[in-house]
N, C-alpha and C. Protein backbone atom coordinates (compact mmCIF):
# COMPACT_ATOMS: atom_id res chain seq x y z
N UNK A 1 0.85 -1.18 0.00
CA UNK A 1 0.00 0.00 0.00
C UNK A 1 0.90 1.25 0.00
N UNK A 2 0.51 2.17 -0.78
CA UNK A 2 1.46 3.36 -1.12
C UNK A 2 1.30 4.29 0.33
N UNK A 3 2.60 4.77 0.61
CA UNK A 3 2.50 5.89 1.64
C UNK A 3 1.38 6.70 1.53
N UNK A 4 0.87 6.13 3.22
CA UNK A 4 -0.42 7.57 3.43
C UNK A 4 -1.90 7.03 2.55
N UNK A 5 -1.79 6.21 1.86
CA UNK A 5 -2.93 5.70 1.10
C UNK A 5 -4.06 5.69 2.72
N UNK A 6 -4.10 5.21 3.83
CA UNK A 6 -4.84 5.35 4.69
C UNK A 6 -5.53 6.47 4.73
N UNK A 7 -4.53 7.44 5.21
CA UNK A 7 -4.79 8.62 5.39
C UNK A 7 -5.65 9.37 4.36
N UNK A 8 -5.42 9.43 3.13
CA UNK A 8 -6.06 10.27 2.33
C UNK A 8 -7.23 9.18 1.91
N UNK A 9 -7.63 8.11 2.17
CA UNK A 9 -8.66 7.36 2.10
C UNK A 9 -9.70 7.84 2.55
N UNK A 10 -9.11 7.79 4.24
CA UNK A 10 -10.39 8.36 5.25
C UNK A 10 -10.40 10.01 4.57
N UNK A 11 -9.79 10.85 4.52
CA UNK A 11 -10.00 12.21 4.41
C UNK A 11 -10.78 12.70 2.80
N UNK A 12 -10.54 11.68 2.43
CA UNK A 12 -11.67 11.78 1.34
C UNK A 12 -13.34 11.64 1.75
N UNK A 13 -13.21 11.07 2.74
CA UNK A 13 -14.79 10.56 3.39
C UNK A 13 -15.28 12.11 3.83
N UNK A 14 -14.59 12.61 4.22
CA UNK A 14 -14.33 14.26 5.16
C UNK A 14 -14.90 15.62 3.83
N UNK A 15 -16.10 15.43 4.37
CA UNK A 15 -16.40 16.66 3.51
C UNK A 15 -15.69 17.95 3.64
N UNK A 16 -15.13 18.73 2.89
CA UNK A 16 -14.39 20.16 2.73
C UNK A 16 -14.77 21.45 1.63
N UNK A 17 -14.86 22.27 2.16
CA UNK A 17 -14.88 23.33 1.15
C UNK A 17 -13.97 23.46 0.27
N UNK A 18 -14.78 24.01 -1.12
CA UNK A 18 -13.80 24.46 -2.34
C UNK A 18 -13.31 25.57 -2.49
N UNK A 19 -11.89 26.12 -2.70
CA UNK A 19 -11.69 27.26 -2.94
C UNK A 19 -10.43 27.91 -4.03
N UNK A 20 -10.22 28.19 -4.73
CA UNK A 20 -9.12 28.86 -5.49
C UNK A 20 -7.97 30.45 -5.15
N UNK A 21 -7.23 29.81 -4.81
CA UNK A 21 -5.92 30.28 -4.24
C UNK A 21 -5.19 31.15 -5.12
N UNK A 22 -5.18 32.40 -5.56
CA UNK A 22 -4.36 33.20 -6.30
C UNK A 22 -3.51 34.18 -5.63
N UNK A 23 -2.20 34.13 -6.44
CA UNK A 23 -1.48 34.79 -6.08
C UNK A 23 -0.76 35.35 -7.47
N UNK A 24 -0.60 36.99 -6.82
CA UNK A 24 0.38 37.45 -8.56
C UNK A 24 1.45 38.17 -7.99
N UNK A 25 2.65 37.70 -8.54
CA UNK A 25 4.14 38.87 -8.90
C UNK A 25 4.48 38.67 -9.73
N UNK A 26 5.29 40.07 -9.66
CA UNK A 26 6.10 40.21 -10.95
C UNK A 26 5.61 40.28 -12.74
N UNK A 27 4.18 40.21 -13.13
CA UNK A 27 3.32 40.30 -13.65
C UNK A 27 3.04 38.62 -13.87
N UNK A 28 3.12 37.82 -13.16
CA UNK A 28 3.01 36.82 -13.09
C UNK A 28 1.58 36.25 -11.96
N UNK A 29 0.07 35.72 -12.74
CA UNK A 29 -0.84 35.74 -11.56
C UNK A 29 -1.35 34.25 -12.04
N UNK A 30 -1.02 33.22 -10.72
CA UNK A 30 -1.72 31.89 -10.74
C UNK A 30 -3.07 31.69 -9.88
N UNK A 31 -3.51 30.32 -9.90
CA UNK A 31 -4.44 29.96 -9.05
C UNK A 31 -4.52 28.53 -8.84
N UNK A 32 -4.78 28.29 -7.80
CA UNK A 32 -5.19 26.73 -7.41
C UNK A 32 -6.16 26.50 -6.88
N UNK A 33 -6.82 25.21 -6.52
CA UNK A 33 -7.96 24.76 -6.31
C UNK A 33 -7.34 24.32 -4.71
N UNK A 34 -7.74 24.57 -3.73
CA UNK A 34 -7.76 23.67 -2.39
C UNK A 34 -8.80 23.58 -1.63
N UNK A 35 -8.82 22.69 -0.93
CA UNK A 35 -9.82 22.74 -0.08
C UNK A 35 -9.03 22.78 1.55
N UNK A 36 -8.38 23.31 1.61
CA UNK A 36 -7.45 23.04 3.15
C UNK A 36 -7.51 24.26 3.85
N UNK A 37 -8.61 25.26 2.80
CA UNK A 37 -8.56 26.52 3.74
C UNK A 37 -9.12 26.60 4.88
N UNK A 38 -8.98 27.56 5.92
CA UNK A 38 -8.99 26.98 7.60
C UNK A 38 -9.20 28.26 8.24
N UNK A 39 -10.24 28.77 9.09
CA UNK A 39 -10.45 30.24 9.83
C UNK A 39 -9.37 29.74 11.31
N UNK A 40 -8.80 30.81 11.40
CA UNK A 40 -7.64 30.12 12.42
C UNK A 40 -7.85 31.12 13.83
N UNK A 41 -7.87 32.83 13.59
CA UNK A 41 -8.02 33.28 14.60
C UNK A 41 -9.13 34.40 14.43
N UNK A 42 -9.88 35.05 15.20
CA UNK A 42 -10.61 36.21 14.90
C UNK A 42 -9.96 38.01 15.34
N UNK A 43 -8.74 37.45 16.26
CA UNK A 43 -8.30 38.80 17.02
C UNK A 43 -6.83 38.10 17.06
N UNK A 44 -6.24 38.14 16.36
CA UNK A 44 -6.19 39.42 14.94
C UNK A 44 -6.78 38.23 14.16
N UNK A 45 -7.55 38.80 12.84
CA UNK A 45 -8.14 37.86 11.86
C UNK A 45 -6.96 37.19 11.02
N UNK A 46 -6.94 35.95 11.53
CA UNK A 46 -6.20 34.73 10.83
C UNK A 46 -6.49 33.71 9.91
N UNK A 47 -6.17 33.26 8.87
CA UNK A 47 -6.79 32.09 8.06
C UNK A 47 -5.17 31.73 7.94
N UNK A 48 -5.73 30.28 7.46
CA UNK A 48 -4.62 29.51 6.74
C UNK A 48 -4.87 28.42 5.49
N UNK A 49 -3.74 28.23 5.02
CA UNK A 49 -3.79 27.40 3.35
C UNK A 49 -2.56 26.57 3.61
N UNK A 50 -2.60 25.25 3.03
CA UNK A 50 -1.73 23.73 2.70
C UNK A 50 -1.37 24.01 1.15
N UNK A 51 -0.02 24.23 0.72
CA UNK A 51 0.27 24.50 -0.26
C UNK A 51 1.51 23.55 -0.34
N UNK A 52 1.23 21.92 -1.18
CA UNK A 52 2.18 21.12 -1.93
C UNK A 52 3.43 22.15 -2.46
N UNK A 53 4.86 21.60 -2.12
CA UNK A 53 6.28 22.86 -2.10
C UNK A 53 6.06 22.20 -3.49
N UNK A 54 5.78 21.23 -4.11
CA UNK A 54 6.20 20.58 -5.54
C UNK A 54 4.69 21.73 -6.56
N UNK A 55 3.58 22.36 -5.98
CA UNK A 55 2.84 23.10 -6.68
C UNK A 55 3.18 24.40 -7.49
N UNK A 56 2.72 24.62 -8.64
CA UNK A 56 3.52 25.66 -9.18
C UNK A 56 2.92 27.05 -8.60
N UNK A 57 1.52 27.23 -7.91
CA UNK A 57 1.48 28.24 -7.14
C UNK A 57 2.52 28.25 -5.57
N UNK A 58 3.27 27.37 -5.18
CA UNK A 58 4.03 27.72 -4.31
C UNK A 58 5.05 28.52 -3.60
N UNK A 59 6.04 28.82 -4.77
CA UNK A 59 6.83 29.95 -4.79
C UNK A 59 6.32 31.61 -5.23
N UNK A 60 5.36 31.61 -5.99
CA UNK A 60 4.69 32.55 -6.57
C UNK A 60 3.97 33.32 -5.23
N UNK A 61 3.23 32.19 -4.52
CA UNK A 61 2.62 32.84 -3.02
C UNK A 61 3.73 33.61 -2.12
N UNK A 62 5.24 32.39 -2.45
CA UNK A 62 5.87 33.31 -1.21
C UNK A 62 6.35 34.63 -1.80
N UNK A 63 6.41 34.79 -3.00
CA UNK A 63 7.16 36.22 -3.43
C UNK A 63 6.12 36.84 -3.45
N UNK A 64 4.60 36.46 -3.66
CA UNK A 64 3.65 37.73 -3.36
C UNK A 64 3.41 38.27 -2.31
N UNK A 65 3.38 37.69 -1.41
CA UNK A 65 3.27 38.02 0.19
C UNK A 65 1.85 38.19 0.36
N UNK A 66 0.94 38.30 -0.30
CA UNK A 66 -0.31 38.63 -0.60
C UNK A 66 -1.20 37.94 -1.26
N UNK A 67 -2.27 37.01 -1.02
CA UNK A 67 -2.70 36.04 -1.83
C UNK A 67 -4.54 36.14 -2.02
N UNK A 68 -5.32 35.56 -2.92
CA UNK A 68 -6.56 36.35 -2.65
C UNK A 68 -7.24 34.82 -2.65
N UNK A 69 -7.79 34.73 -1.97
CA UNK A 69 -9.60 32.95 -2.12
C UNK A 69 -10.52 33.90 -2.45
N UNK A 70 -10.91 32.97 -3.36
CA UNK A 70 -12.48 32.87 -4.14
C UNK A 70 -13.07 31.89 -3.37
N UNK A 71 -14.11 31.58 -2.42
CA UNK A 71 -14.79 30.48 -1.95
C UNK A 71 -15.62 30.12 -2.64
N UNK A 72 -15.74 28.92 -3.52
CA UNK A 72 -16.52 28.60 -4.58
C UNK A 72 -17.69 28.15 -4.13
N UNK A 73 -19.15 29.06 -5.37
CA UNK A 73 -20.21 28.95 -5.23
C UNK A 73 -20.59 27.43 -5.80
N UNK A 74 -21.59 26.42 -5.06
CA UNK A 74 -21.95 25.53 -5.58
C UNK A 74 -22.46 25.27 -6.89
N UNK A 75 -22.01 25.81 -8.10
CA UNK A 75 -22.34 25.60 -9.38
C UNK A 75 -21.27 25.90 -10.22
N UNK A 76 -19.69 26.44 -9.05
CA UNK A 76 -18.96 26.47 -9.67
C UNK A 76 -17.82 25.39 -9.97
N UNK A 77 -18.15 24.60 -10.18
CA UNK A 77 -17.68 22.95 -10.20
C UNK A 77 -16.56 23.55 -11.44
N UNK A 78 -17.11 23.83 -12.55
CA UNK A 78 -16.00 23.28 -13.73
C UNK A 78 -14.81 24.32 -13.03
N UNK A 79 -14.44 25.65 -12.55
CA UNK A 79 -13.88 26.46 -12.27
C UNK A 79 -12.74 25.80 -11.32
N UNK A 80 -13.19 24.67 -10.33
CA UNK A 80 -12.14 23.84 -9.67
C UNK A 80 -11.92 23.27 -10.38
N UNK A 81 -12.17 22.20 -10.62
CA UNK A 81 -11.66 21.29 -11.75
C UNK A 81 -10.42 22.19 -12.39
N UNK A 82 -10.64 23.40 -13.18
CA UNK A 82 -9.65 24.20 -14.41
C UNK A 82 -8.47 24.09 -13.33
N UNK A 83 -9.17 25.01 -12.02
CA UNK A 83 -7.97 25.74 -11.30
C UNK A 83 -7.46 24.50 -10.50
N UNK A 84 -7.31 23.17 -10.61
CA UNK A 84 -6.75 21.88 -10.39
C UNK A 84 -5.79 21.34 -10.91
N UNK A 85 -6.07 21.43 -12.05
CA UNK A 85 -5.48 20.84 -13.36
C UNK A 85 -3.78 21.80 -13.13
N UNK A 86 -3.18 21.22 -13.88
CA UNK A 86 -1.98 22.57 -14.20
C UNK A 86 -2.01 22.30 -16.09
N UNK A 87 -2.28 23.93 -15.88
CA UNK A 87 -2.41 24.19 -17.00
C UNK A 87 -1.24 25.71 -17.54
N UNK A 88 -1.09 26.28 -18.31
CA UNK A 88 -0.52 27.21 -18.76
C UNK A 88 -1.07 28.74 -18.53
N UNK A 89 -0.14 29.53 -17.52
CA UNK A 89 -1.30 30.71 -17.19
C UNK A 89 -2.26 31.07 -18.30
N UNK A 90 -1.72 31.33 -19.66
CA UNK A 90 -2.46 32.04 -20.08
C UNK A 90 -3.51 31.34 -20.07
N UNK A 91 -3.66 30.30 -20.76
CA UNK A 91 -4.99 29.38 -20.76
C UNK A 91 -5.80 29.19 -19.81
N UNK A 92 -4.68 28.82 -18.47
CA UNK A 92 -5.75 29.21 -17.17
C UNK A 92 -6.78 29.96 -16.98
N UNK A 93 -6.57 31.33 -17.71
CA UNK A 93 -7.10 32.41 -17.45
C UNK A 93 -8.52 32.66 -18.42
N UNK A 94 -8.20 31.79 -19.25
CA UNK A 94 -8.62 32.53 -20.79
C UNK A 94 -10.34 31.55 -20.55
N UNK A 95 -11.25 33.29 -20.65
CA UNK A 95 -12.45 32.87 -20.83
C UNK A 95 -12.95 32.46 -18.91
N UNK A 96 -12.26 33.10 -18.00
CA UNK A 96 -12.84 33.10 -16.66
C UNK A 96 -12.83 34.50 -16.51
N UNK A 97 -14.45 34.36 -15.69
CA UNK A 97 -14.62 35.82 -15.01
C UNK A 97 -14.10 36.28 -13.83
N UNK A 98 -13.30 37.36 -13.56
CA UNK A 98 -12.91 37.83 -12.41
C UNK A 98 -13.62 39.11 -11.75
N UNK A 99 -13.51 39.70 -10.72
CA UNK A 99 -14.36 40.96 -10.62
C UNK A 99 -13.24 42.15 -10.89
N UNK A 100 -13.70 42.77 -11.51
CA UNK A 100 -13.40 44.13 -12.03
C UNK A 100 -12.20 44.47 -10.89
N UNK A 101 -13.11 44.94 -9.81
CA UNK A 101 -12.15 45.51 -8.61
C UNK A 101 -10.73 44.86 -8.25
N UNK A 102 -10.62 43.30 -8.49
CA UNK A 102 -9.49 42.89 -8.22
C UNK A 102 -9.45 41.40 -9.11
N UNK A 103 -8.62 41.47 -9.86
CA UNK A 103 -8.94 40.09 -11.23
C UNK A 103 -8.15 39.05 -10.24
N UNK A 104 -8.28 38.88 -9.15
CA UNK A 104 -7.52 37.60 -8.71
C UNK A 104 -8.54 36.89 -7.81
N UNK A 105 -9.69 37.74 -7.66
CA UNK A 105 -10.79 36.88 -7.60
C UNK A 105 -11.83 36.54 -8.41
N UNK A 106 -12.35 35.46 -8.51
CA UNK A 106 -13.27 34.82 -9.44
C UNK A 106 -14.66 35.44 -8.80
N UNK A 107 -15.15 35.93 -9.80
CA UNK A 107 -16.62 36.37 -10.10
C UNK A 107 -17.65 35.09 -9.88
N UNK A 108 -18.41 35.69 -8.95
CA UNK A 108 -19.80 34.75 -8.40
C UNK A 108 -19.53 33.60 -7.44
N UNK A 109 -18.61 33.79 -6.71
CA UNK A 109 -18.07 32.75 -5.96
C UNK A 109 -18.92 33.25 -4.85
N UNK A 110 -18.71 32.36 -3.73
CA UNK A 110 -20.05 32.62 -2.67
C UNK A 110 -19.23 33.36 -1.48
N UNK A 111 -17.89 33.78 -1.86
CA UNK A 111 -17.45 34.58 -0.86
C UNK A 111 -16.20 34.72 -1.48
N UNK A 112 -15.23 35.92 -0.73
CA UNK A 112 -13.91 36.52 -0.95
C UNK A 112 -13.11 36.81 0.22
N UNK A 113 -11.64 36.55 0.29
CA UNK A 113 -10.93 37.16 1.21
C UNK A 113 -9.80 37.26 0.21
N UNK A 114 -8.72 38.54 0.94
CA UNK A 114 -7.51 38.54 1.06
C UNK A 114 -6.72 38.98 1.83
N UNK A 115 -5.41 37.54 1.98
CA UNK A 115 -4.79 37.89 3.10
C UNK A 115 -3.48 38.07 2.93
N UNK A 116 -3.02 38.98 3.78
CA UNK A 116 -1.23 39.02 3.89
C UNK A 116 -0.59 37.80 4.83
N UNK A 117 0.39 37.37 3.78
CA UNK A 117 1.35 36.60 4.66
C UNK A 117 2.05 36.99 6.18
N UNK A 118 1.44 36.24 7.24
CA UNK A 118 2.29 36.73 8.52
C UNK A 118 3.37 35.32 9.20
N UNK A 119 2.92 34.26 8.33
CA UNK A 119 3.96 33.21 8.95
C UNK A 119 3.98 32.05 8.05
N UNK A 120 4.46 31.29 7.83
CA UNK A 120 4.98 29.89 7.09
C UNK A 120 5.41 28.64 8.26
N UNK A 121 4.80 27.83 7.91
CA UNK A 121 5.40 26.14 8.81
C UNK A 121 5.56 24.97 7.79
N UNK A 122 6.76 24.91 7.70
CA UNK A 122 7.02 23.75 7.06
C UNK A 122 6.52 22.29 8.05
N UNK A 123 5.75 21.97 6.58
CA UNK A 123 4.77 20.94 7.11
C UNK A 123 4.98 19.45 6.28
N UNK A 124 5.89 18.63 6.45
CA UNK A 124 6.11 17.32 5.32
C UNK A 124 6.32 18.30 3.89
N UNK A 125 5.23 17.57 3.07
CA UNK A 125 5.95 18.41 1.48
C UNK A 125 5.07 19.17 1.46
N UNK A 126 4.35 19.91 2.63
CA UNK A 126 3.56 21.10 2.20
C UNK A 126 3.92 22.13 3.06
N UNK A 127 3.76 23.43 2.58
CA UNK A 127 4.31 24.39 3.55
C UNK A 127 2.38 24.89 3.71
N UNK A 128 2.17 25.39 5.17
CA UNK A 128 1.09 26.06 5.60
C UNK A 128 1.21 27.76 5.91
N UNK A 129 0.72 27.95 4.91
CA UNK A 129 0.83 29.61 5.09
C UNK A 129 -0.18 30.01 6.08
N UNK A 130 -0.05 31.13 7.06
CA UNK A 130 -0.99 31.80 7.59
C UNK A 130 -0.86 33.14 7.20
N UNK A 131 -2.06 33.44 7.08
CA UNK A 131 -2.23 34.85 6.43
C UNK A 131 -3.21 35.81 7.29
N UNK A 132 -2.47 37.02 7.03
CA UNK A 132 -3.84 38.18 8.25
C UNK A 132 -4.85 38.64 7.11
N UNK A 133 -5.91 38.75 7.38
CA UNK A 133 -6.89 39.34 6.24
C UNK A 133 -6.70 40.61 6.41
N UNK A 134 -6.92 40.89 4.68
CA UNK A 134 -7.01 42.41 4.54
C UNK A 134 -8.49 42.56 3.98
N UNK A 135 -9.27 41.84 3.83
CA UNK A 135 -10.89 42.06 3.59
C UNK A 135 -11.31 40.76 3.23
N UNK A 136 -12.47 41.14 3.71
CA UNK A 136 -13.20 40.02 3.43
C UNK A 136 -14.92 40.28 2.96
N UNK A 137 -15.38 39.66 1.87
CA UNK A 137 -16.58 40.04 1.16
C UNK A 137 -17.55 38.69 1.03
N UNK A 138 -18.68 38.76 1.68
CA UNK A 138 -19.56 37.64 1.49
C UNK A 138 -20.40 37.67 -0.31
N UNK A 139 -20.60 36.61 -1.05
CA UNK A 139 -21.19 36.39 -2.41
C UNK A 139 -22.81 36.61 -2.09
N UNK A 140 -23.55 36.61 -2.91
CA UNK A 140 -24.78 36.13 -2.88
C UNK A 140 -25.51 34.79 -3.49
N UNK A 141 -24.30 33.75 -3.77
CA UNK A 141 -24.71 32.03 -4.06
C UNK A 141 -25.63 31.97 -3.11
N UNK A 142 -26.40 31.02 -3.35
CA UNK A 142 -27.39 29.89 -2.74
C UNK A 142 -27.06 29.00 -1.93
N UNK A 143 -25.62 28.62 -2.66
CA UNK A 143 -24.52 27.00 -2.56
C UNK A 143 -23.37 27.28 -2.59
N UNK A 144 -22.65 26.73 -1.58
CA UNK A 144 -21.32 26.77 -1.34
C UNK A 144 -20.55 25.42 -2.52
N UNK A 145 -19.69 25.23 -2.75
CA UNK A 145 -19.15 24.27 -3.35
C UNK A 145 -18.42 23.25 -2.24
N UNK A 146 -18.32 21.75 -2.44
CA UNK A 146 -17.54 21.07 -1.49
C UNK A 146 -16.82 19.74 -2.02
N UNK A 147 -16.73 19.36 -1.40
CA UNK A 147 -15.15 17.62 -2.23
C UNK A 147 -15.72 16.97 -1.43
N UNK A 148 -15.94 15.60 -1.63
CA UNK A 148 -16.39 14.73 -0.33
C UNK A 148 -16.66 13.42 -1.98
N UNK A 149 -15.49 12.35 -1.07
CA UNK A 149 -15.58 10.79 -2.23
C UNK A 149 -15.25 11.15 -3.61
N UNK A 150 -14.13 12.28 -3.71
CA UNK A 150 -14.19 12.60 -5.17
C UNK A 150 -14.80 12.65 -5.82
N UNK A 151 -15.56 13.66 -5.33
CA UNK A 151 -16.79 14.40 -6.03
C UNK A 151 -17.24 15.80 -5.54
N UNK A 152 -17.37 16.92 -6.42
CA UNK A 152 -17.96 17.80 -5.63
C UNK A 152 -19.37 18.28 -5.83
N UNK A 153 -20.00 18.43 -4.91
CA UNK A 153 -21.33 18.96 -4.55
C UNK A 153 -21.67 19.82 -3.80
N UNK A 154 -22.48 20.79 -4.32
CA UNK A 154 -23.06 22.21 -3.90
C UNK A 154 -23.90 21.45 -2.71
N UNK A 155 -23.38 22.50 -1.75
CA UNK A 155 -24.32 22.58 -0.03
C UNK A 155 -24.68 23.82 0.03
């Protein structure tokens, strides 16, 4: 049995929220799909993200210092899936809506934050960023998006 096959067995059973992870420098702006995002403190407002060191948004987050979630609305299924995949920025990009005010969040998602980097923990092959929010904006979805048995479904 392959390392950890346990582990990510059961945690597949574990329903989680969907969300897409962008970060831009240098005129350089990616995104990923995770579900590992995490409300950590309220005073001072804390969140955190599980970011694979082998992901190509990984280094990109640490030179931005600044990263933005889209919390995906339950109908936005194909939008994880894209932002999953690794694909080629431009293509990434090409033919998704962002909002005007800041293109590193995805349009119609059922919520928004962005946060500044205040700490890093190397964690096995993932580093866990914690980030302080610099705003945060609720959507008007119906449905949240979620992963549960490799599959996702609007709650």
């Amino acid at each position: 049995m392959e390392v950890g096959a346990e582990q990510r067995s059961l945690f597949r059973r574990w329903p989680a929220g969907v969300s897409v992870v962008v970060a831009e420098s240098g005129g350089r702006r990616h995104g990923l799909t995770v579900s590992t995002l995490v409300s950590l403190s309220l005073e001072p407002r804390l969140v955190g993200i599980s970011i694979a060191r082998q992901a190509s948004l990984h280094e990109l987050l640490r030179d931005a210092g600044e990263w933005a979630v889209s919390l995906l609305a339950g109908d936005q299924e194909e939008l994880a899936k894209r932002f999953a995949r690794s694909m080629p920025p431009i293509a990434l990009w090409d033919g998704v809506e962002v909002k005007t005010a800041d293109p590193r969040l995805l349009a119609g998602a059922a919520g928004w934050l962005v946060a500044r980097t205040v700490d890093e923990l190397a964690a096995g092959d993932h580093t866990f960023f914690v980030g302080e929010l610099v705003s945060v904006e609720e959507g008007t979805a119906a449905t949240s998006l979620g992963h549960v048995h490799r599959e996702y479904v609007a709650l």
